[in-house]
C-alpha atoms as a PDB file:
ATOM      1  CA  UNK A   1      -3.422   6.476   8.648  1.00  0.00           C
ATOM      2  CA  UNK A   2      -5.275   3.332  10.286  1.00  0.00           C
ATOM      3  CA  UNK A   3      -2.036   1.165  12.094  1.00  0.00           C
ATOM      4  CA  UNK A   4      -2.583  -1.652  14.102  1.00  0.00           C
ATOM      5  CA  UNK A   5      -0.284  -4.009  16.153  1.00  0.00           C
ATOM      6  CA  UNK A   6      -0.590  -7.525  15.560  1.00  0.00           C
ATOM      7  CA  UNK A   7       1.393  -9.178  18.324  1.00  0.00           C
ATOM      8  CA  UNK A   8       4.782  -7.109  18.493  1.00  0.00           C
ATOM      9  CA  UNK A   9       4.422  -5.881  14.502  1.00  0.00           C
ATOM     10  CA  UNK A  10       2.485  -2.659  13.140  1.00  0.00           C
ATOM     11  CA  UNK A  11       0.124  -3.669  10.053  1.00  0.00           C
ATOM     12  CA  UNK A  12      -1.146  -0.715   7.367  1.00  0.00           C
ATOM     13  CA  UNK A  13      -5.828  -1.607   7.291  1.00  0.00           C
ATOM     14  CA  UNK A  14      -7.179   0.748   4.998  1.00  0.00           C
ATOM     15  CA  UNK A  15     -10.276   0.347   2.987  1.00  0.00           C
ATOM     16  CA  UNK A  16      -9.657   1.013  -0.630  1.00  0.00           C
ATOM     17  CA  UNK A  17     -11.408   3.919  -2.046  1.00  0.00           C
ATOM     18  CA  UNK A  18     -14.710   3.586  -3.743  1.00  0.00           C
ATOM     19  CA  UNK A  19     -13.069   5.567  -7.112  1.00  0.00           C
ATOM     20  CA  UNK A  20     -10.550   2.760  -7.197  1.00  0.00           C
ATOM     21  CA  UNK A  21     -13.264   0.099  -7.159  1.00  0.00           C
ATOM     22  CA  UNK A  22     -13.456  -1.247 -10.990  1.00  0.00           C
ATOM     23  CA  UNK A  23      -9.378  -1.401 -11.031  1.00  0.00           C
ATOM     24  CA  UNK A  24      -8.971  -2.981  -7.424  1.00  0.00           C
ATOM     25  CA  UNK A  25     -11.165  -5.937  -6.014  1.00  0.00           C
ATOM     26  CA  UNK A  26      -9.876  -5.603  -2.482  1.00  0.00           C
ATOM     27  CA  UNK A  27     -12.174  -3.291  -0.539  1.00  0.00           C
ATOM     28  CA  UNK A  28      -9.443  -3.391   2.366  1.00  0.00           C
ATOM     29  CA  UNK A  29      -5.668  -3.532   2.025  1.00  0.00           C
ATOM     30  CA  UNK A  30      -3.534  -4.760   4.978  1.00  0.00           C
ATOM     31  CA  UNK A  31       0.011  -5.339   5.313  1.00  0.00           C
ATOM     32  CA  UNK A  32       2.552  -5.268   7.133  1.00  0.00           C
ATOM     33  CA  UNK A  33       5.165  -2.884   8.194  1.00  0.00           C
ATOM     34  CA  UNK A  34       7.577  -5.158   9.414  1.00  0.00           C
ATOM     35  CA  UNK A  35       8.232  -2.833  12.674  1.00  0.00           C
ATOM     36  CA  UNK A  36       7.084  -2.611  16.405  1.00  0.00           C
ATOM     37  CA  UNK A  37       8.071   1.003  16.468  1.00  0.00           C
ATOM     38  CA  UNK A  38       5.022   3.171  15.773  1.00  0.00           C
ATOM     39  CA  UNK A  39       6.862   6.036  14.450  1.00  0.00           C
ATOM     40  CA  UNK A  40       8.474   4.040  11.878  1.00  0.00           C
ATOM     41  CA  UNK A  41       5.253   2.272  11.327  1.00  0.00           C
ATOM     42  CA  UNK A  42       3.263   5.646  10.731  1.00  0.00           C
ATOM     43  CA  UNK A  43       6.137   6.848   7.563  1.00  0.00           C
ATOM     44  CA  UNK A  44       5.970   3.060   6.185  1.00  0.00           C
ATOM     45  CA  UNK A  45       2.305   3.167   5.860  1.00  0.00           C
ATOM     46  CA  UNK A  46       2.399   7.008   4.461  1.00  0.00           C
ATOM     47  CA  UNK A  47       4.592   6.036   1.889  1.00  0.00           C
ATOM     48  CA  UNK A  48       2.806   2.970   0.874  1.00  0.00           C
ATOM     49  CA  UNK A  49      -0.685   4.238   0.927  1.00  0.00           C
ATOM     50  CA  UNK A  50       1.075   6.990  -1.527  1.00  0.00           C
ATOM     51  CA  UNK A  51       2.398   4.263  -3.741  1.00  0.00           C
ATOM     52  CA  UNK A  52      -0.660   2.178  -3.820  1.00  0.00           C
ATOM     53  CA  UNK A  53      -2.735   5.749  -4.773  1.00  0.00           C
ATOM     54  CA  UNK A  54       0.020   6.505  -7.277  1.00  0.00           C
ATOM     55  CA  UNK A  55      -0.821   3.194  -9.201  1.00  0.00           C
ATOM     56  CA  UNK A  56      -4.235   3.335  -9.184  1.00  0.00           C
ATOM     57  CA  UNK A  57      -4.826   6.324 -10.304  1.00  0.00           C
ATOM     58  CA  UNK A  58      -2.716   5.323 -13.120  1.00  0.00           C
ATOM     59  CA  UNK A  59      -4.436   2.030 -13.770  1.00  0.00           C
ATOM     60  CA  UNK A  60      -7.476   4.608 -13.847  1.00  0.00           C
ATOM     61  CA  UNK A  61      -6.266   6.920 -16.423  1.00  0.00           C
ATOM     62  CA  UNK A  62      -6.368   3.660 -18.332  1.00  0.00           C
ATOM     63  CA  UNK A  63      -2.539   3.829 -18.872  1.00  0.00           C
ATOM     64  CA  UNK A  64      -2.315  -0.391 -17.841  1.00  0.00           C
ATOM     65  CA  UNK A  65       1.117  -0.666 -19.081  1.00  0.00           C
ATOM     66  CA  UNK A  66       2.641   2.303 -17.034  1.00  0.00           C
ATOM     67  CA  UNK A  67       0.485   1.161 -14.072  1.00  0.00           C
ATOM     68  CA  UNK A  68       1.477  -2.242 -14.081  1.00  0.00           C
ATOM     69  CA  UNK A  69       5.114  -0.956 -14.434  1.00  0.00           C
ATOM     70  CA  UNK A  70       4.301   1.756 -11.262  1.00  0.00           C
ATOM     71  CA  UNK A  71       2.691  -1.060  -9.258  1.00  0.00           C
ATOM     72  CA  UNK A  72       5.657  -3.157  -9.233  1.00  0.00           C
ATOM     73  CA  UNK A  73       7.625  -0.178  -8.751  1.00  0.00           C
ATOM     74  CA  UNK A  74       5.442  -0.194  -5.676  1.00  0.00           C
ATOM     75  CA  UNK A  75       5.857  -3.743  -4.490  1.00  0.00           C
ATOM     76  CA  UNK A  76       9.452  -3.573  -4.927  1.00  0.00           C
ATOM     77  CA  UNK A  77      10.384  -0.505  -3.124  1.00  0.00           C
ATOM     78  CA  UNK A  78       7.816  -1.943  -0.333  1.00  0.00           C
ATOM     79  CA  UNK A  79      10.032  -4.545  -0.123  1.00  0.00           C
ATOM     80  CA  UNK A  80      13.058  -2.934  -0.256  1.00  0.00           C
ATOM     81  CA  UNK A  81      11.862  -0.651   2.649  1.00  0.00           C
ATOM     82  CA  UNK A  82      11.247  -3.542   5.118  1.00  0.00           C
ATOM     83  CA  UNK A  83       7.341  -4.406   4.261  1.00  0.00           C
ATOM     84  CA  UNK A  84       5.193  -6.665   2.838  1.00  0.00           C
ATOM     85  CA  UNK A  85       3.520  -5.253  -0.309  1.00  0.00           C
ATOM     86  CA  UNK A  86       0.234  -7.791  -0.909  1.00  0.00           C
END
């Protein structure tokens, strides 16, 4: 998992997989974990990066309605969990 520490804060950088291309126009997503601990920062961005696979995959299967439903899913337990979901 790729962290790195803006000023006090650890941030998730990962380039977006080339399979998730035609359903995702950002080739790197970066957010942040709203944390300075690195341990904290390292299961905020696992969980994340799972929830940001988790929708695409479904936006590939072509199931848009389910993925759209997954991806807010996504933002909103992001945000529940003390990060930034962009």
């Amino acid at each position: 998992m790729a962290l790195k520490k803006i000023g006090k804060t650890y941030h998730l950088r990962r380039r977006v997989p080339k399979r998730f291309a035609p359903i995702e126009p950002r080739e790197l997503v970066s957010q942040s974990l709203h944390t300075d601990s690195e341990q904290l920062a390292k299961l905020k961005a696992e969980a994340a990066w799972a929830e940001l696979i988790e929708a695409w995959e479904a936006r590939l299967a072509g199931d848009t309605e389910d993925a759209e439903r997954r991806f807010e899913a996504a933002r909103e337990l992001a945000e529940r969990r003390g990060f930034r979901f962009l």
